[in-house]
Protein backbone atom coordinates (compact mmCIF):
# COMPACT_ATOMS: atom_id res chain seq x y z
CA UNK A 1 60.87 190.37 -95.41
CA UNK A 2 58.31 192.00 -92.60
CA UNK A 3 57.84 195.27 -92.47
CA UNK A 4 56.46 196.36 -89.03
CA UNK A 5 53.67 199.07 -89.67
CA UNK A 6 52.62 201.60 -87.17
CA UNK A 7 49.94 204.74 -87.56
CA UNK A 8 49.87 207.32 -85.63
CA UNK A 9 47.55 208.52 -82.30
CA UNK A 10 44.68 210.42 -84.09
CA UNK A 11 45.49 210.10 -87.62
CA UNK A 12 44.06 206.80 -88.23
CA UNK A 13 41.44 204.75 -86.94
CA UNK A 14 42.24 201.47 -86.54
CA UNK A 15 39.01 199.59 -85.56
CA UNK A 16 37.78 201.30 -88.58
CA UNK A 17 41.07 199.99 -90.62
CA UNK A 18 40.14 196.48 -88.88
CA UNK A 19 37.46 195.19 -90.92
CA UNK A 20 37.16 191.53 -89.15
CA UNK A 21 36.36 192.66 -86.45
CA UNK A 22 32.60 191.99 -87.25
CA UNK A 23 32.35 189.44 -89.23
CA UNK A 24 31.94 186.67 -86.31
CA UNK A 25 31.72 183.05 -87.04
CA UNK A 26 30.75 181.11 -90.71
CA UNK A 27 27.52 179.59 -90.32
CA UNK A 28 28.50 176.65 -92.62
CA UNK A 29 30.51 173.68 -91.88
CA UNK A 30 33.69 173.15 -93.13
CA UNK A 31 32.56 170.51 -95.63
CA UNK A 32 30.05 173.06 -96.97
CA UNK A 33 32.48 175.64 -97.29
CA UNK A 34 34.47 173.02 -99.47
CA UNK A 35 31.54 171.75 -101.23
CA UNK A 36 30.90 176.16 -102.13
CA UNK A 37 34.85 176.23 -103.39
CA UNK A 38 34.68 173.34 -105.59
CA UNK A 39 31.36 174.64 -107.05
CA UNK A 40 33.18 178.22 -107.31
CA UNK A 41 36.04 176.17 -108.82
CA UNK A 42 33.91 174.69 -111.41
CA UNK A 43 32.25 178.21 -112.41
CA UNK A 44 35.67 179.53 -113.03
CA UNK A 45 36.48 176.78 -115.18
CA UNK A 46 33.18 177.09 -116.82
CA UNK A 47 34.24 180.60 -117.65
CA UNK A 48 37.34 179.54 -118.77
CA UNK A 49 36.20 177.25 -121.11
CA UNK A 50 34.10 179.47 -123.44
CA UNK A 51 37.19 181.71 -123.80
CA UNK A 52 39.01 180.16 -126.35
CA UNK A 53 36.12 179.45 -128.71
CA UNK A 54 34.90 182.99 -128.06
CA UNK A 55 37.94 184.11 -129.22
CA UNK A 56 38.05 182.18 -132.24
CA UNK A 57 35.36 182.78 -133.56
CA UNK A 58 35.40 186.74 -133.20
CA UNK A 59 38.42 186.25 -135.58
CA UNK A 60 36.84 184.35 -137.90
CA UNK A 61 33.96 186.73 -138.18
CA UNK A 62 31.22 184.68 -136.86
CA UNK A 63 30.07 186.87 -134.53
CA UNK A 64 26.51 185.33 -134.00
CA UNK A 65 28.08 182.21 -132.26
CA UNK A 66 30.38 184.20 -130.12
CA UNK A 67 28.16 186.47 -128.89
CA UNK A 68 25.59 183.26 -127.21
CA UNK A 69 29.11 181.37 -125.90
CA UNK A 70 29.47 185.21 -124.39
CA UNK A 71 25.86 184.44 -122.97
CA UNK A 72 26.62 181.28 -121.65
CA UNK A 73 30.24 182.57 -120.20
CA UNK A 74 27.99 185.62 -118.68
CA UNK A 75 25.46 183.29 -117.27
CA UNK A 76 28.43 180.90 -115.19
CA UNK A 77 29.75 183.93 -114.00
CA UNK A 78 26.51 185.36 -112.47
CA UNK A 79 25.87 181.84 -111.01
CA UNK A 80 29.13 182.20 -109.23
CA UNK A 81 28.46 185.07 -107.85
CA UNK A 82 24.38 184.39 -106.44
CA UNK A 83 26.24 181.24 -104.88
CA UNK A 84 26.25 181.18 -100.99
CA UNK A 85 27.86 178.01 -99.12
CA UNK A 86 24.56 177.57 -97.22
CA UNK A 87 22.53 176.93 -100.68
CA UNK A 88 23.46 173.16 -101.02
CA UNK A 89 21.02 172.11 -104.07
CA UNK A 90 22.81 175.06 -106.50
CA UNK A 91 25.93 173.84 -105.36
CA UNK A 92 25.11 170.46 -106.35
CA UNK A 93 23.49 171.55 -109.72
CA UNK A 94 26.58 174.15 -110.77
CA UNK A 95 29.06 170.99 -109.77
CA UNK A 96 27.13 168.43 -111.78
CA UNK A 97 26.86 170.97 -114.73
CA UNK A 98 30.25 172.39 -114.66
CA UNK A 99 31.57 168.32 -115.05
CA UNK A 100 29.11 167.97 -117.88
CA UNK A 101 30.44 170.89 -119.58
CA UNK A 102 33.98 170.26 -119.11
CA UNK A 103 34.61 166.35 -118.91
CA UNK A 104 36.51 164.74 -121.24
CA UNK A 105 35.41 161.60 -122.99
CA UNK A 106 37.95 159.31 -122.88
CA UNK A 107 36.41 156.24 -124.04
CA UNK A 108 37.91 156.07 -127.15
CA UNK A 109 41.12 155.99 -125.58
CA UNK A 110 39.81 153.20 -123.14
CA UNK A 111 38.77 151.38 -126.08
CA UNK A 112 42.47 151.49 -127.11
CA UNK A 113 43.81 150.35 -123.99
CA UNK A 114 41.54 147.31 -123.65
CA UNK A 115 42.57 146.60 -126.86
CA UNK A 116 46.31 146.50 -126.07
CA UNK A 117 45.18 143.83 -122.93
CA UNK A 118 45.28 146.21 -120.12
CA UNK A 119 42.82 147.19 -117.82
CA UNK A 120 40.08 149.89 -119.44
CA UNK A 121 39.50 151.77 -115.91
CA UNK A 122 41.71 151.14 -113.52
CA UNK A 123 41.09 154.74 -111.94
CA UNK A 124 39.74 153.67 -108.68
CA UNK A 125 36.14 155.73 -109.32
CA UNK A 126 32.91 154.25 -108.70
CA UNK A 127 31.84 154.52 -112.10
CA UNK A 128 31.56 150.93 -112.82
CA UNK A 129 29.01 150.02 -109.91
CA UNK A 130 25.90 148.61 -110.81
CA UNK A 131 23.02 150.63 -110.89
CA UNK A 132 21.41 150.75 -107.44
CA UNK A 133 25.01 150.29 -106.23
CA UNK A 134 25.91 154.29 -106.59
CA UNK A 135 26.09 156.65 -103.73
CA UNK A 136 24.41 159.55 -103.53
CA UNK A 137 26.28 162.54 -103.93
CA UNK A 138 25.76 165.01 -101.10
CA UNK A 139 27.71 167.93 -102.16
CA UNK A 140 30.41 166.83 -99.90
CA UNK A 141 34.24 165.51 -99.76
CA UNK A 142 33.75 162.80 -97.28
């Protein structure tokens, strides 16, 4: 449902109210602007992650250990917010190190599946290129 809104003469000003009017045009591209999401993505994850163990071990009295997680949950979130879209090497560094923190090491299970005769990675990345092979990672979704 739409509720139409109107103000009276005098009582409120509304290129005061409008606070676009000013902001102009992004000087990024859109592929930086999506590169700066998915490295704001991975700092909320980041955060995310420490949460749990923080929690845990506050309960279980080990306060030293929770308190440098804290740190490290403090530091993500203070990276996330000194990001700009136009700084393209931190975005690169915050996405490699938010997938370092937070991927999830399969291989065991791929050991099991090329055990039971299927195919180990049939994922479609480029992870099994030869060395030399790999692109270089710009930052970008191409």
């Amino acid at each position: 449902m739409t509720w139409l809104v109107g103000y009276r003469l005098g009582v409120v000003n509304v290129a005061a109210v409008n606070v676009l009017t000013e902001l102009g045009t992004a000087r990024w591209s859109a592929p930086e602007a999506m590169a700066y999401e998915i490295a704001q993505e991975g700092v909320r994850q980041a955060i995310g992650f420490y949460a749990r163990p923080i929690t845990a071990e506050e309960a279980a009295a080990d306060p030293d250990v929770a308190v440098s997680r804290r740190t490290a949950q403090q530091a993500w979130a203070a990276r996330g917010q000194e990001l700009t879209p136009l700084d393209i090497r931190a975005i690169k560094r915050i996405r490699k190190e938010a997938d370092d923190l937070l991927i999830i090491d399969d291989e065991d299970d791929d050991d099991e599946d090329a055990d039971d005769g299927e195919e180990a990675d049939d994922d479609g990345d480029d992870d099994d290129l030869a060395e030399g092979d790999e692109d270089e990672d710009d930052g970008t979704l191409e």
